[in-house]
Protein backbone atom coordinates (compact mmCIF):
# COMPACT_ATOMS: atom_id res chain seq x y z
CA UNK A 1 17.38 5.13 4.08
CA UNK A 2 14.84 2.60 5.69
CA UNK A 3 12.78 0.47 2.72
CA UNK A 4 9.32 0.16 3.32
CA UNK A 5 7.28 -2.76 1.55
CA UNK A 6 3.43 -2.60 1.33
CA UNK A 7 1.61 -5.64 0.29
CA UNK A 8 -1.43 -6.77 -0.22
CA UNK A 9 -3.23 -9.45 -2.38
CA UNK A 10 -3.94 -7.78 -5.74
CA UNK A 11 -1.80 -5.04 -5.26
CA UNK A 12 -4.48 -2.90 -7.26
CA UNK A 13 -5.40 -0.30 -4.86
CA UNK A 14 -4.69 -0.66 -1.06
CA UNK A 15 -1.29 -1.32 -1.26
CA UNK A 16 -0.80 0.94 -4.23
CA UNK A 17 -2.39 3.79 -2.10
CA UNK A 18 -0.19 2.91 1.14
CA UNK A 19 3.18 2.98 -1.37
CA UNK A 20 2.10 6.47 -2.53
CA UNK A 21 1.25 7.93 0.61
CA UNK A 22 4.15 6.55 2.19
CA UNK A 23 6.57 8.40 -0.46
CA UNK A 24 4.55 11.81 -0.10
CA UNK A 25 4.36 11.35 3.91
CA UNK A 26 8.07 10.14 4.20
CA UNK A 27 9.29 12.92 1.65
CA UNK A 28 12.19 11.30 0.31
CA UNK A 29 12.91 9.69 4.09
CA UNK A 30 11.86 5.94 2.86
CA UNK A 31 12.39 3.65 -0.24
CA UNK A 32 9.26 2.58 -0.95
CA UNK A 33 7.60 -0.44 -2.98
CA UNK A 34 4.67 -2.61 -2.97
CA UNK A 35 3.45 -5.62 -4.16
CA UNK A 36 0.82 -8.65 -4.29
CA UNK A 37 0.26 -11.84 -3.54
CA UNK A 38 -1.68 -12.25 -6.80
CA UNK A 39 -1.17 -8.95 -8.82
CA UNK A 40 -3.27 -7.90 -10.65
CA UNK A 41 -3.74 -4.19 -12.68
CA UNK A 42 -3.75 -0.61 -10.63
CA UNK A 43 -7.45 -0.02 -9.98
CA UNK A 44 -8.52 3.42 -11.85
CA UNK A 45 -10.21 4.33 -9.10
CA UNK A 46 -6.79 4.31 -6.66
CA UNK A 47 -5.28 6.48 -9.31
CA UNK A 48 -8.41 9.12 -9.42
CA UNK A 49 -8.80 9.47 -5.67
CA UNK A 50 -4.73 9.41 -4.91
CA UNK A 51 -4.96 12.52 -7.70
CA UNK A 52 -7.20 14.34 -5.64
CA UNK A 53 -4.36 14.41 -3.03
CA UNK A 54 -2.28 15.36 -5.69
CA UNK A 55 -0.14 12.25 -6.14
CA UNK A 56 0.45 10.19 -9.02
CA UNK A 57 -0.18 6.63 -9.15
CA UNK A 58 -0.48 6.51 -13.22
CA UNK A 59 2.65 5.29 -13.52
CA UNK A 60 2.42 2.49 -11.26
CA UNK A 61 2.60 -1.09 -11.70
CA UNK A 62 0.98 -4.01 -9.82
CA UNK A 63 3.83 -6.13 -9.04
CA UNK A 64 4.47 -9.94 -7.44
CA UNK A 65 6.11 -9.92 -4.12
CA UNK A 66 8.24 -12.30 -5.62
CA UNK A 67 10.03 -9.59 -7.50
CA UNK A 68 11.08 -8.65 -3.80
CA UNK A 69 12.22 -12.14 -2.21
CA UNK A 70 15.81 -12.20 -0.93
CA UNK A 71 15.57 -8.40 -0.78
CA UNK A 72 16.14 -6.30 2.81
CA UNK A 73 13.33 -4.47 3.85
CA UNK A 74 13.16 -2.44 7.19
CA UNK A 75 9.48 -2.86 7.14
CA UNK A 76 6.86 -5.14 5.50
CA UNK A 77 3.57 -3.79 5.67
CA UNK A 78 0.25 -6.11 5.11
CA UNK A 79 -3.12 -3.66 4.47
CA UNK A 80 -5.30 -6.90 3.93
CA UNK A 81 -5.59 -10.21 5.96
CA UNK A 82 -4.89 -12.40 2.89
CA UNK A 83 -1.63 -11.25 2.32
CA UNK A 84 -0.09 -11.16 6.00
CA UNK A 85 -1.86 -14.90 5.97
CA UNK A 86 0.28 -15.77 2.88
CA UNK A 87 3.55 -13.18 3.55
CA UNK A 88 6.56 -14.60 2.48
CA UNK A 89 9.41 -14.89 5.27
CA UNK A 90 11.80 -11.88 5.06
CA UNK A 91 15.22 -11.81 6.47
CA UNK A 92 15.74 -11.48 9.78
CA UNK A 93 15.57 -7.49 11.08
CA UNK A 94 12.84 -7.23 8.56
CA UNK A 95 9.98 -5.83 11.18
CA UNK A 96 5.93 -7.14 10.13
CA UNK A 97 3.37 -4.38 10.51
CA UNK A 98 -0.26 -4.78 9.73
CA UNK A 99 -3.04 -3.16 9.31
CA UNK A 100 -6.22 -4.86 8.02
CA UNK A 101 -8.40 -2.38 5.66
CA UNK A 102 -11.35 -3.34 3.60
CA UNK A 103 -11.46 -4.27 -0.27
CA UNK A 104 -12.45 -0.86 -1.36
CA UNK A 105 -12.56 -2.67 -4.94
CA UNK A 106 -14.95 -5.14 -3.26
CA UNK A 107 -17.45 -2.32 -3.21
CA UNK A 108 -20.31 -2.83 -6.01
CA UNK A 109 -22.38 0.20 -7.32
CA UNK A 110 -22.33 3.59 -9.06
CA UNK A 111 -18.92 4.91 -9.81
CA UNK A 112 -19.31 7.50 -7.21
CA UNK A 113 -20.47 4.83 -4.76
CA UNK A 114 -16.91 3.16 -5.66
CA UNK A 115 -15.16 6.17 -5.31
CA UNK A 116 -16.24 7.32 -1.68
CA UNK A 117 -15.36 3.38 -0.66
CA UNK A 118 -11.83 4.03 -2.05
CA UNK A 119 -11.90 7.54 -0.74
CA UNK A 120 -12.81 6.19 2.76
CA UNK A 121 -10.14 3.27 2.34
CA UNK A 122 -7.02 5.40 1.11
CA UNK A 123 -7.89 8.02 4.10
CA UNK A 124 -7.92 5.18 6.78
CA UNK A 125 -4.74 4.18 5.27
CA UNK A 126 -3.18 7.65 5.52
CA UNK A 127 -3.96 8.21 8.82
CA UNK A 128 -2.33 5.06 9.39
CA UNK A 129 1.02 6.00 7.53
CA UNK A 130 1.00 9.77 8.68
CA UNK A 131 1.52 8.41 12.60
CA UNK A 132 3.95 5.79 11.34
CA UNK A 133 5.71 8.53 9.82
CA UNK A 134 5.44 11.02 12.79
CA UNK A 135 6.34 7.87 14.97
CA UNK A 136 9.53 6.91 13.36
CA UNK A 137 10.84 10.70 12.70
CA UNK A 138 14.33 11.49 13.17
């Protein structure tokens, strides 16, 4: 099973969003985590719009990528600039992908202002993981 780790800086909500749609995408094909530079808490607003895809981020943690140095990981996936600016080396075979999204918890305004920038954000990142997926099948 290939291991997959998304990071960004806060892991709040981009990188939360790319570890859930990569286990929904991947169906069982990918061990999944992410992390953050500087964690921080799971935004509400990742966990509301992920529901409306019908996955569950409630139980979900924001977690250092230091919990992950010294691991393996087929992939490492940045989703902000910060964090593939500040990405800890991997071992070797560990292949960098990223992919630079906005702050969608950068976004100031009326909650349903907020929630159509993470909306926006979490489908730009699964288009993103739906052609890695489709990409790397089989």
């Amino acid at each position: 099973m290939k291991r997959i780790l998304v990071l960004c800086t806060g892991n709040s909500a981009r990188s939360q969003m790319g570890e859930g749609l990569f286990r929904h995408a991947g169906a069982g094909a990918y061990e999944v985590e992410s992390a953050g530079t500087k964690p921080s808490l799971v935004r509400p607003e990742a966990i509301a719009v992920m529901r409306e895809l019908g996955i569950d981020l409630s139980g979900y943690r924001s977690k250092s990528v230091s919990e992950f140095e010294g691991q393996a990981f087929d992939y490492v996936v940045t989703v902000c600039d910060n964090a593939r600016d500040s990405c800890p080396v991997f071992p070797a075979g560990t292949e960098r992908i990223h992919w630079s999204f906005e702050d969608p918890a950068a976004v100031e305004g009326s909650e349903e202002e907020r929630l159509a920038a993470f909306r926006r954000i979490r489908d730009q990142i699964r288009a993103r993981v739906d052609g890695f997926v489709a990409e790397h099948a089989g």
